[in-house]
N, C-alpha and C. Protein backbone atom coordinates (compact mmCIF):
# COMPACT_ATOMS: atom_id res chain seq x y z
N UNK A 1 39.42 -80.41 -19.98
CA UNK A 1 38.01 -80.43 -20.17
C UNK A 1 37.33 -81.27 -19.07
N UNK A 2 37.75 -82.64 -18.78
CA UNK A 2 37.65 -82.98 -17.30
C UNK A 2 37.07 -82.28 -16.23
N UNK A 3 38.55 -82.05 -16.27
CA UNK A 3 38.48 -80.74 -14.88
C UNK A 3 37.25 -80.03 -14.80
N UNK A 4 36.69 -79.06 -15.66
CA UNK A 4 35.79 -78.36 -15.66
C UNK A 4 34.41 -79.01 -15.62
N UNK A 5 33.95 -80.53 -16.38
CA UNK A 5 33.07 -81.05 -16.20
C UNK A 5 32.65 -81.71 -14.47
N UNK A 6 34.14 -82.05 -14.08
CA UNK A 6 33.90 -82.55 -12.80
C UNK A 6 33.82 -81.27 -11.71
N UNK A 7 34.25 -79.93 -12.02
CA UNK A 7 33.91 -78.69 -11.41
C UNK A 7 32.63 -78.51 -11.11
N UNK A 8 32.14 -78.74 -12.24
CA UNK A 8 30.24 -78.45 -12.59
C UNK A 8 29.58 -79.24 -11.63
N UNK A 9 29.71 -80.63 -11.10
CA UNK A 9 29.22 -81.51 -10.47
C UNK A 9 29.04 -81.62 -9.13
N UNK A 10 30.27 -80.14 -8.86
CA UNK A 10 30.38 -80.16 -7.27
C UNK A 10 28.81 -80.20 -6.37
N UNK A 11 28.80 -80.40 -5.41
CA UNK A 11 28.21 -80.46 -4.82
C UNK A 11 27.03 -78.56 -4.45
N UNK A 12 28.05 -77.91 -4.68
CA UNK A 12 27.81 -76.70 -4.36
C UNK A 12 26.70 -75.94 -5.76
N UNK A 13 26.99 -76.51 -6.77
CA UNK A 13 26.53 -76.04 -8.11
C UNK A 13 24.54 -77.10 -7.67
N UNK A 14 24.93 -77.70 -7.35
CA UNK A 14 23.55 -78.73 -6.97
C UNK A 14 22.72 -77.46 -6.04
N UNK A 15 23.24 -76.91 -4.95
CA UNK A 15 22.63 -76.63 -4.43
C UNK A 15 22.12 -74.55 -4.62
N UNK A 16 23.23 -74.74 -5.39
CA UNK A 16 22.43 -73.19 -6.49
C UNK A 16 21.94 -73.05 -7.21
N UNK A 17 21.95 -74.37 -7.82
CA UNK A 17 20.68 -74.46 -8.90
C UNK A 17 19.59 -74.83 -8.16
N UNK A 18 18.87 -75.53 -7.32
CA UNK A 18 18.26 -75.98 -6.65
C UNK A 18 17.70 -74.61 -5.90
N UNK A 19 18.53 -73.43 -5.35
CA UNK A 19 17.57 -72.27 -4.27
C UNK A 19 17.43 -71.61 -5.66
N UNK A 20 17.96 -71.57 -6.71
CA UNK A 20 17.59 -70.40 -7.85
C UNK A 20 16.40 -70.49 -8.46
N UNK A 21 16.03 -72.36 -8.56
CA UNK A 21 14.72 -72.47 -9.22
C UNK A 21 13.84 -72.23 -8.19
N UNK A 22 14.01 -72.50 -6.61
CA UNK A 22 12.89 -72.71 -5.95
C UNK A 22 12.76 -70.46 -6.17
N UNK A 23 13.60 -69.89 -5.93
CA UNK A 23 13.63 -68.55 -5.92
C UNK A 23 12.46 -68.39 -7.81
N UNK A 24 12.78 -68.88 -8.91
CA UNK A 24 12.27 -68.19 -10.14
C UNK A 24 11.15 -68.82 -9.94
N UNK A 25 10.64 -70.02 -8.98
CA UNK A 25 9.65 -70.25 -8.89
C UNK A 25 8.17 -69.36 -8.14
N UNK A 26 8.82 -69.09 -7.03
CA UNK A 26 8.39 -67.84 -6.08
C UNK A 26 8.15 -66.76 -6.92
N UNK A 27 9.33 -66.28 -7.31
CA UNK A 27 8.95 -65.26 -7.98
C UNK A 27 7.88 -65.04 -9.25
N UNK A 28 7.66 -65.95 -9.88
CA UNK A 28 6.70 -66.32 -10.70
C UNK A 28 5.31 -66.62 -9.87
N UNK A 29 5.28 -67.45 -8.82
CA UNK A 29 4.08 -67.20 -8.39
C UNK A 29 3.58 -65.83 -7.74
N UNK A 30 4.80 -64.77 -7.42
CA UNK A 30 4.06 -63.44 -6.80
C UNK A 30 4.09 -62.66 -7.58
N UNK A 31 4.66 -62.55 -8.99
CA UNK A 31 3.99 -62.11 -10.02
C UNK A 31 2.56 -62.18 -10.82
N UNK A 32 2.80 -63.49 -10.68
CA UNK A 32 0.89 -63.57 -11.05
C UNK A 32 0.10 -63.09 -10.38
N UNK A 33 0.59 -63.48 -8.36
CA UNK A 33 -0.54 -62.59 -7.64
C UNK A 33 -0.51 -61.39 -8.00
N UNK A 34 0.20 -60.39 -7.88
CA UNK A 34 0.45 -59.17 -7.84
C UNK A 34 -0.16 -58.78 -9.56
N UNK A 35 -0.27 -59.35 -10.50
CA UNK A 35 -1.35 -59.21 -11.84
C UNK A 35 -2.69 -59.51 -11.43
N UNK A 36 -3.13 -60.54 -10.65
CA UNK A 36 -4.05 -60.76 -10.47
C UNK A 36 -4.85 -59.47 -9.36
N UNK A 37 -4.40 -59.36 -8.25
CA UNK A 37 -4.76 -58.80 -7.39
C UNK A 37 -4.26 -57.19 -7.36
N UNK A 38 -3.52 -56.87 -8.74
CA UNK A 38 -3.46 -55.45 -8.60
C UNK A 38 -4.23 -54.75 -10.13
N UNK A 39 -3.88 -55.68 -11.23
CA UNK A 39 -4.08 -55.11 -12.20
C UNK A 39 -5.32 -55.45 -12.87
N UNK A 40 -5.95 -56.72 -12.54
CA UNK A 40 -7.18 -56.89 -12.74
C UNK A 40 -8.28 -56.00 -12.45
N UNK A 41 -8.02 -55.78 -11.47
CA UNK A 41 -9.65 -54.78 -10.62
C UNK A 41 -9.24 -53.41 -11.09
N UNK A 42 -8.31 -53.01 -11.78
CA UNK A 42 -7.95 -51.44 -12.25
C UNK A 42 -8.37 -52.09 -14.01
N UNK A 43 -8.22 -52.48 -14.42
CA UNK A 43 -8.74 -52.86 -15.94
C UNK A 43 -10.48 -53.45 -15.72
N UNK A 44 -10.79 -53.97 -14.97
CA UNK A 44 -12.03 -54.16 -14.79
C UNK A 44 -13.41 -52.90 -14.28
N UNK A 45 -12.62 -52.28 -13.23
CA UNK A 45 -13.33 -50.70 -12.97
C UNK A 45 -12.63 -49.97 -14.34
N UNK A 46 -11.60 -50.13 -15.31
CA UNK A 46 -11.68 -49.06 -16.38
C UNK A 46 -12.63 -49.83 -17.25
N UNK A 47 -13.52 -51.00 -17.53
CA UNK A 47 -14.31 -51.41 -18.05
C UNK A 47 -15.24 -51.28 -18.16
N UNK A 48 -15.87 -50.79 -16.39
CA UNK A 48 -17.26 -50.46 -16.02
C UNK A 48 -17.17 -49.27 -16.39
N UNK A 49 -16.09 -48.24 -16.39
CA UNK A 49 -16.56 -46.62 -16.06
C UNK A 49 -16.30 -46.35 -17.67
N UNK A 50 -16.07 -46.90 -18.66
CA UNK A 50 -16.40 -46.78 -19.88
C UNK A 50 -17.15 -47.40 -20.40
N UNK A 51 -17.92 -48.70 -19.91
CA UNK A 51 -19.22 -48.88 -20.29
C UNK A 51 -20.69 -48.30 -20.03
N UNK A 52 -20.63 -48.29 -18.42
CA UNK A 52 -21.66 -47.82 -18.05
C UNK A 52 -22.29 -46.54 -18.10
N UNK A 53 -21.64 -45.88 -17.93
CA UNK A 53 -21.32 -44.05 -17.56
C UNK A 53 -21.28 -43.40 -18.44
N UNK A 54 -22.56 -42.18 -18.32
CA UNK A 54 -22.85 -41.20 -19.20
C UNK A 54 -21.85 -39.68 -19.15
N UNK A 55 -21.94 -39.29 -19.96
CA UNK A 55 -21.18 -37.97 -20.33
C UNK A 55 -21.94 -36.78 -21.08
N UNK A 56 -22.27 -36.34 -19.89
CA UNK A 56 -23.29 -34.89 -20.00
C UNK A 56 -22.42 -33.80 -20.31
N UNK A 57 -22.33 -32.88 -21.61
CA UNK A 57 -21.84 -32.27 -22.15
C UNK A 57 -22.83 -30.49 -21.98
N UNK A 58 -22.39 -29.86 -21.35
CA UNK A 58 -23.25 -28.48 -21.07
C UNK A 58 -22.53 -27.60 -22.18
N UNK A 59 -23.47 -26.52 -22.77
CA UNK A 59 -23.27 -26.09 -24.19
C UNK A 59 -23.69 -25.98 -24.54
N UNK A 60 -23.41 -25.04 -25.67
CA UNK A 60 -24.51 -24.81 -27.17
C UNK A 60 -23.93 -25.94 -28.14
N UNK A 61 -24.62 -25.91 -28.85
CA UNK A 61 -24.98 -27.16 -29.90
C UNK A 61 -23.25 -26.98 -30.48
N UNK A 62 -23.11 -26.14 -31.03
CA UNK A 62 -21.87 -26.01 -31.57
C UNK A 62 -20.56 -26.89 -30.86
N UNK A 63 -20.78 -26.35 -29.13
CA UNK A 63 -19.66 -26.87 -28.59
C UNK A 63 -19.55 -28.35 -28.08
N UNK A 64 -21.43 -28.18 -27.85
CA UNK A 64 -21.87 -30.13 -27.98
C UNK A 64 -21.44 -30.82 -29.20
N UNK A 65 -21.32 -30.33 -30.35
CA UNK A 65 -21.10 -31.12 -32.01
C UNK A 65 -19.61 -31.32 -31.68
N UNK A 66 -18.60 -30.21 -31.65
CA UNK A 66 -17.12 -30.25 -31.26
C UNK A 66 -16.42 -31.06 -30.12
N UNK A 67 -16.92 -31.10 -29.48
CA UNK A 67 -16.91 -31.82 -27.73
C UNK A 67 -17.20 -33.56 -27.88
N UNK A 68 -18.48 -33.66 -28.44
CA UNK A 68 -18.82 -35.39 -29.21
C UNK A 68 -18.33 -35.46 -30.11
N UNK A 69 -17.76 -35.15 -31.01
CA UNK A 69 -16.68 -35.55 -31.92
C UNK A 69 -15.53 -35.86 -31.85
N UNK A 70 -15.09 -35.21 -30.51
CA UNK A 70 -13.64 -35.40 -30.15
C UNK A 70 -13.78 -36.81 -29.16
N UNK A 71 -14.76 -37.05 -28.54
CA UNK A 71 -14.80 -38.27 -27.46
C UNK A 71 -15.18 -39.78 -28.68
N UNK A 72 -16.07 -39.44 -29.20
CA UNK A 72 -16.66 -39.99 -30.11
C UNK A 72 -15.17 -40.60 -31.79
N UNK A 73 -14.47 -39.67 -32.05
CA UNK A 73 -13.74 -40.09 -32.70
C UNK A 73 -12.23 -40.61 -31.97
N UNK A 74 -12.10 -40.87 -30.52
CA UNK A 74 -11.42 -41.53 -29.94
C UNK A 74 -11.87 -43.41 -29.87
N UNK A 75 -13.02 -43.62 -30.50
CA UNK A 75 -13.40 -44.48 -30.21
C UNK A 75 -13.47 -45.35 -28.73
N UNK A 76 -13.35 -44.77 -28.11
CA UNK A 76 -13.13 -45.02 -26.55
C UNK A 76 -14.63 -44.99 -26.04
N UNK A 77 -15.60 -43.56 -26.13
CA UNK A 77 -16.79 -43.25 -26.17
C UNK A 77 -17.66 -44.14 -27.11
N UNK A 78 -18.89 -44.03 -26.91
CA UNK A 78 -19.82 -44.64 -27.72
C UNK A 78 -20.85 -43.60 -27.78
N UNK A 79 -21.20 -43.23 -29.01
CA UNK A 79 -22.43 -42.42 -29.67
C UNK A 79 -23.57 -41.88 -28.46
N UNK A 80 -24.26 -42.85 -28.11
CA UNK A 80 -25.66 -43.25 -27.39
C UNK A 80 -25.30 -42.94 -25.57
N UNK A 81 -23.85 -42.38 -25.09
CA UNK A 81 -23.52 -42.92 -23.86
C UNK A 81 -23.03 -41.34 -23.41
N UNK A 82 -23.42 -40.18 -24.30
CA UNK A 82 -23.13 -38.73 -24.65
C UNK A 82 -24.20 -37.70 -24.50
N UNK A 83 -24.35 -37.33 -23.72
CA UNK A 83 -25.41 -36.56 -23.54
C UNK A 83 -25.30 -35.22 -23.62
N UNK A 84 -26.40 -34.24 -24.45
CA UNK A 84 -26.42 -32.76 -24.41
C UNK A 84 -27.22 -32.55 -23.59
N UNK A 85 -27.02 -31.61 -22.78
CA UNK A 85 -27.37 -30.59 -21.71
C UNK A 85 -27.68 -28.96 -22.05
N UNK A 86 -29.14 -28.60 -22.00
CA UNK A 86 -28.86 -27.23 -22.61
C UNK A 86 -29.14 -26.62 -21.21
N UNK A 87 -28.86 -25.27 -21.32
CA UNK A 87 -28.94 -24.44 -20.11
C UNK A 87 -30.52 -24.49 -19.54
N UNK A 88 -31.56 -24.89 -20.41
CA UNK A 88 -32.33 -24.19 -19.44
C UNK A 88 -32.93 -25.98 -18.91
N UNK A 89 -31.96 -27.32 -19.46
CA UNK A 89 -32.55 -28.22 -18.61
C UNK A 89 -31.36 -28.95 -17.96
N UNK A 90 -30.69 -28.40 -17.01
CA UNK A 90 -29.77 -28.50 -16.43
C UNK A 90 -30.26 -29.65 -15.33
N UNK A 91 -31.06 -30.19 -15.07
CA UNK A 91 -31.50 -31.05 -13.89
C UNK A 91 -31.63 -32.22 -14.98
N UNK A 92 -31.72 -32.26 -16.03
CA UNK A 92 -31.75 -33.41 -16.35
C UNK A 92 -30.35 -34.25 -16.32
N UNK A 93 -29.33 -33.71 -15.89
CA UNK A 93 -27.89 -34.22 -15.80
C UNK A 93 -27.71 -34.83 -14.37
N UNK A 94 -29.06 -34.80 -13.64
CA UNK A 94 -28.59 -35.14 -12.19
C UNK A 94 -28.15 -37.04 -12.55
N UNK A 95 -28.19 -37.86 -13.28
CA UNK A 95 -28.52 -38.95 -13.07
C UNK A 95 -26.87 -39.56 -14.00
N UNK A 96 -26.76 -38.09 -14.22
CA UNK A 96 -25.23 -38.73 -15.26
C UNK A 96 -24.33 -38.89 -14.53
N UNK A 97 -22.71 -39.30 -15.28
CA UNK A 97 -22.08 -39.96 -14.02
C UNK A 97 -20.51 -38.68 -14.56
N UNK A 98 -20.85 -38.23 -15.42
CA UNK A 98 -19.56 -37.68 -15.42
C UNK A 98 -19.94 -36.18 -16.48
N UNK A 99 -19.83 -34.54 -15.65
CA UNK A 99 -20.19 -33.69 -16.25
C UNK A 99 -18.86 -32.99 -17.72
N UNK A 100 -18.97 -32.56 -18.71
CA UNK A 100 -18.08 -32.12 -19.03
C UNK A 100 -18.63 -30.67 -19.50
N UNK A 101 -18.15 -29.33 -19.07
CA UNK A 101 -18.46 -28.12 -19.42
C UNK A 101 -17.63 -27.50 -20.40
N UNK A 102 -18.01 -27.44 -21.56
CA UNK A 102 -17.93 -25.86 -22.37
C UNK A 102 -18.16 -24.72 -21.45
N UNK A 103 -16.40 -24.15 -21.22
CA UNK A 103 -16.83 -22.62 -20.17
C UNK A 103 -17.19 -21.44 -21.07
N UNK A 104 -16.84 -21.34 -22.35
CA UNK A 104 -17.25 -20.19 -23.15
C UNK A 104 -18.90 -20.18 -23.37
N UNK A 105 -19.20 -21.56 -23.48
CA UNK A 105 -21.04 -21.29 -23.47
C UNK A 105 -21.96 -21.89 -22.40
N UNK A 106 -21.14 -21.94 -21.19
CA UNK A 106 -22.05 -22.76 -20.28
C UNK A 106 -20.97 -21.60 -18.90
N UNK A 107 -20.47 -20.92 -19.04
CA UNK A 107 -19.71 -20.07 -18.16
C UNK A 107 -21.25 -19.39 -16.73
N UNK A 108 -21.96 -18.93 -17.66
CA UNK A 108 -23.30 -18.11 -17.10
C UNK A 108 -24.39 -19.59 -16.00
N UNK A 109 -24.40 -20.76 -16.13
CA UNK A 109 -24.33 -21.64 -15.37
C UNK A 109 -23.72 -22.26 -14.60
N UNK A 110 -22.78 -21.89 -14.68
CA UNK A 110 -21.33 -23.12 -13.26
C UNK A 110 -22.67 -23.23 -12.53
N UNK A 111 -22.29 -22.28 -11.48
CA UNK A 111 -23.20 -22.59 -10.24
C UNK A 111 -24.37 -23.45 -9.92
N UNK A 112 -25.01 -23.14 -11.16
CA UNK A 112 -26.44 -24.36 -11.47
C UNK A 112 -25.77 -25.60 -11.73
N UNK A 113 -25.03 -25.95 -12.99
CA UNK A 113 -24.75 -27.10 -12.88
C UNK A 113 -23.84 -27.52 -11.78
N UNK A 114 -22.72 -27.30 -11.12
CA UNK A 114 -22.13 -27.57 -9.71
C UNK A 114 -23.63 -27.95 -8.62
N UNK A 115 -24.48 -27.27 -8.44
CA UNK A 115 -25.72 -27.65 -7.92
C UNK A 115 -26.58 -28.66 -8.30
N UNK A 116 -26.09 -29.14 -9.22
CA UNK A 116 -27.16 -30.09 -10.01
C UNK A 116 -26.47 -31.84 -9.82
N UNK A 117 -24.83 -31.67 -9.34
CA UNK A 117 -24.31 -33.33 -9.13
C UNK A 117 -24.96 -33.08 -8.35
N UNK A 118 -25.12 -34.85 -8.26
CA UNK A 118 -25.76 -35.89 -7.48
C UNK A 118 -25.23 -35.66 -6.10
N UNK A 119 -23.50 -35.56 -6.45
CA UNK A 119 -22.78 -35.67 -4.84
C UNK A 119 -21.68 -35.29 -5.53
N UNK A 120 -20.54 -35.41 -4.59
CA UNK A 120 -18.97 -35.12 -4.69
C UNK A 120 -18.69 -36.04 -5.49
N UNK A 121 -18.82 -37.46 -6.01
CA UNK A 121 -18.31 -38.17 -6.85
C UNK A 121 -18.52 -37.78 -7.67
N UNK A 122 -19.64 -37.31 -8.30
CA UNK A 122 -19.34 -36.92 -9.81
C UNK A 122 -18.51 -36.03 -10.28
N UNK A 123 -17.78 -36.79 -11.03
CA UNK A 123 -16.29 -35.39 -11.69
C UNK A 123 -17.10 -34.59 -12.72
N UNK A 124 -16.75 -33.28 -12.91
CA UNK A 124 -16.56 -32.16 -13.85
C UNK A 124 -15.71 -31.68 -14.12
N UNK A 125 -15.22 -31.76 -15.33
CA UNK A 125 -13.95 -31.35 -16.51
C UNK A 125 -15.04 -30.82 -17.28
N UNK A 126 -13.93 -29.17 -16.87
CA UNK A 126 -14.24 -27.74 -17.73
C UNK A 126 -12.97 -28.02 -18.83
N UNK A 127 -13.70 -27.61 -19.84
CA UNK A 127 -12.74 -27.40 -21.10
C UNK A 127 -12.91 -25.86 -21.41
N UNK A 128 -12.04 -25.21 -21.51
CA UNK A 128 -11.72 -23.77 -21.47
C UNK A 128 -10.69 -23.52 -22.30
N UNK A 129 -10.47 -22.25 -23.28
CA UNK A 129 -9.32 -21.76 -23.93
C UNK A 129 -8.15 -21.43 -22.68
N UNK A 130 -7.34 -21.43 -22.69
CA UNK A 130 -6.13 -20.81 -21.90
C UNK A 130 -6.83 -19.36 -21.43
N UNK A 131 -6.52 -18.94 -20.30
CA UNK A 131 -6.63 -17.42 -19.39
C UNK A 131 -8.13 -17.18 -19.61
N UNK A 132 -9.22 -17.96 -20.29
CA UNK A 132 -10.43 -17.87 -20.12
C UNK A 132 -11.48 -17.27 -18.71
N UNK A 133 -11.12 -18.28 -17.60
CA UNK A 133 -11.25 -18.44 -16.57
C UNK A 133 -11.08 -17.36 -15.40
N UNK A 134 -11.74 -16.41 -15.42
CA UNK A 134 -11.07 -15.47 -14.06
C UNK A 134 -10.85 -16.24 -12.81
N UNK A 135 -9.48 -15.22 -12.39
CA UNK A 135 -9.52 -15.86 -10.83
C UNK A 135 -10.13 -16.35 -10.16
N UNK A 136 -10.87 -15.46 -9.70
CA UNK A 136 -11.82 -15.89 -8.71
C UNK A 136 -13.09 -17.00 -9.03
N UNK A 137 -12.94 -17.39 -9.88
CA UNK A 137 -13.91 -18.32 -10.41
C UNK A 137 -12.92 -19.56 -10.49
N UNK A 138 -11.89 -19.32 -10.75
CA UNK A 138 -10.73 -20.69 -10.76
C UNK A 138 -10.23 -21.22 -9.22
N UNK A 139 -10.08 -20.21 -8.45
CA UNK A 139 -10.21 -20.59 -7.10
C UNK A 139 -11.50 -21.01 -6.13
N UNK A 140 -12.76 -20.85 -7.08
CA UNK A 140 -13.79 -21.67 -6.12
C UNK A 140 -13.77 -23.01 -7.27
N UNK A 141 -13.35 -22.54 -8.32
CA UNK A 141 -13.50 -24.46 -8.96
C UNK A 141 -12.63 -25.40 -8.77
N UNK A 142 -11.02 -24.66 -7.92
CA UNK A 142 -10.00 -25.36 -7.43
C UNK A 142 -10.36 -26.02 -5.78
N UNK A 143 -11.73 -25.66 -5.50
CA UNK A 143 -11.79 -25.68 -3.69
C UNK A 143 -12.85 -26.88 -4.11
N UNK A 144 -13.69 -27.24 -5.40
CA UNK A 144 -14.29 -28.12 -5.19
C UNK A 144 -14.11 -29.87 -5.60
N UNK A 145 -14.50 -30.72 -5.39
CA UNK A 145 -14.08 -31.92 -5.29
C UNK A 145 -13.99 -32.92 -6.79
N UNK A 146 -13.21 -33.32 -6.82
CA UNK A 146 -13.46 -33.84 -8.51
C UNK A 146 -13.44 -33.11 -9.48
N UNK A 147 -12.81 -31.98 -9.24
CA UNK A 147 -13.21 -31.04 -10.80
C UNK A 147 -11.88 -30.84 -11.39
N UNK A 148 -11.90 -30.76 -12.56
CA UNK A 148 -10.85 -30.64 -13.19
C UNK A 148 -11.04 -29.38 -14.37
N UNK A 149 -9.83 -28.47 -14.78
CA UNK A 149 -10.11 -27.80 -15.98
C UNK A 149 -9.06 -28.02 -16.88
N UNK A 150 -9.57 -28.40 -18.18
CA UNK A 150 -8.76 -28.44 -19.02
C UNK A 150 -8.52 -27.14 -20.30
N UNK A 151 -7.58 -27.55 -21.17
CA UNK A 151 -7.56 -26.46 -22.13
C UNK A 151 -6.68 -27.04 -23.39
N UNK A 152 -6.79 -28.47 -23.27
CA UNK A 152 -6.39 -28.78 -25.00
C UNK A 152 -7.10 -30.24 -24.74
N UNK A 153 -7.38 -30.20 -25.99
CA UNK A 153 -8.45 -31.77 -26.61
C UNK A 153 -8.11 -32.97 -26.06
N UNK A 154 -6.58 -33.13 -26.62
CA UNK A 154 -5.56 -34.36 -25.90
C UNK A 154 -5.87 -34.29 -24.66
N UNK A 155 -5.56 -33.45 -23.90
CA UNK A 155 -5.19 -33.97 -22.29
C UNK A 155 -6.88 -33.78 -22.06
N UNK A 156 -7.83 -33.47 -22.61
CA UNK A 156 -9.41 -33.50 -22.43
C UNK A 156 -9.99 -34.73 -22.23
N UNK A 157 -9.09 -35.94 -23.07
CA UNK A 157 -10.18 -37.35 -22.87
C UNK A 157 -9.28 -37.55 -21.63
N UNK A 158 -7.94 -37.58 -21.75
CA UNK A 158 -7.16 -38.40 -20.62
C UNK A 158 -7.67 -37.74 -19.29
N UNK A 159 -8.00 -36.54 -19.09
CA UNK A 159 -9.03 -36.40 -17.73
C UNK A 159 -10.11 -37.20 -17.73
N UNK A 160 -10.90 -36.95 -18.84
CA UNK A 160 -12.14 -37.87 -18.30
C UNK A 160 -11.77 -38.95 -18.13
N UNK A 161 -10.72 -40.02 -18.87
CA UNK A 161 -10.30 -41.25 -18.47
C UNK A 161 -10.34 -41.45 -17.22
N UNK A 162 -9.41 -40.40 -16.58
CA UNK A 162 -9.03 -40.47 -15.62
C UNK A 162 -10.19 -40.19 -14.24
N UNK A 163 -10.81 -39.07 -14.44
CA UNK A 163 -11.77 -38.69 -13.74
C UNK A 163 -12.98 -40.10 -13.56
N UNK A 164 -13.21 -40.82 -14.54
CA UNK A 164 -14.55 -42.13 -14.80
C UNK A 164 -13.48 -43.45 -14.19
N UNK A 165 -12.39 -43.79 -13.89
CA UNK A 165 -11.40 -44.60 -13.31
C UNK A 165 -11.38 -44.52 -12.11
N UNK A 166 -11.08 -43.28 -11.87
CA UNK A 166 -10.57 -42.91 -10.23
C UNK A 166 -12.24 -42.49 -9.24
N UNK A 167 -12.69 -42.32 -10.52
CA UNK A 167 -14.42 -42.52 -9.33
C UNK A 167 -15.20 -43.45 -8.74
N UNK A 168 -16.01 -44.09 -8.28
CA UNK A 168 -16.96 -44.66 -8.45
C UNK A 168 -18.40 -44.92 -9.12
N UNK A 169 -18.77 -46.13 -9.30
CA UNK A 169 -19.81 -46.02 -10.32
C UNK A 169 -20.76 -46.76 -9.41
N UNK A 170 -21.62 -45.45 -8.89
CA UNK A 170 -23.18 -46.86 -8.26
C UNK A 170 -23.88 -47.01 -9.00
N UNK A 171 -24.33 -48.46 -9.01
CA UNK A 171 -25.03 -49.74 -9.81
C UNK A 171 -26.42 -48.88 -9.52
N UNK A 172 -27.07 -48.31 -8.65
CA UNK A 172 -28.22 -48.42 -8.66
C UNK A 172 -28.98 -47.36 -9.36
């Protein structure tokens, strides 16, 4: 038992314990940076783009009631931060920050509303049944910037999550 206590003492055990802490020390401080300076400002912009930022919903009432219910009972959304859009006042969405289209009742507008963002930042997520969409209408909504189409509820908020995250939000 000796033996092994006076093993421990060597000189050599001093100096591996000694680079291991200065090493768990390091490493602990570039962990924090790397929380601080990576994961902060991605939880802080997902803060702003779910506080600030409106969600203009194009549609008939029906698919506006179905559409805010589903954002709205994620609790993620807030009531007041949801906007309906009817076809014939499509300019009133210029000021929103994130479009979402019903293609079965807002199909006969794309073009107007695509004309109506502000700019390329604003995302639009089409929600569509499966094979809804003709070609040629899926390949000019695949050529434009920020747009997304969806076709089930679930993966419907996680776009907009995603779409109000990965954008920008101007303050002014």
């Amino acid at each position: 038992m000796q033996y092994i206590i006076s093993c421990c003492n060597h000189p050599l055990f001093a100096i591996i314990g000694a680079a291991t802490t200065i090493l768990i020390f390091f490493g602990i401080i570039y962990r924090t940076a790397c929380w601080i300076f990576c994961i902060t400002p991605i939880a802080f912009r997902f803060g702003i783009a779910l506080q600030k930022r409106e969600v203009a919903i194009f549609g008939d009432d029906a698919a506006f009631g179905n559409l805010r219910e589903c954002l709205v009972d994620s609790k993620i959304f807030k009531n007041k931060s949801i906007i309906h859009i009817r076809s014939n006042n499509i300019d009133k969405a210029k000021d929103k920050s994130i479009f979402l289209i019903d293609w079965s009742s807002a199909e006969k507008d794309i073009e107007e509303i695509f004309v109506a963002r502000k700019n390329h930042q604003t995302p639009v997520v089409i929600y569509a049944k499966p094979s809804t969409i003709p070609q040629d209408k899926m390949t000019d909504i695949a050529n434009r910037a920020n747009t997304v189409v969806v076709n089930f509820r679930g993966r419907l908020l996680n776009d907009i999550l995603t779409s109000l995250v990965t954008t920008s939000y101007d303050r002014n």
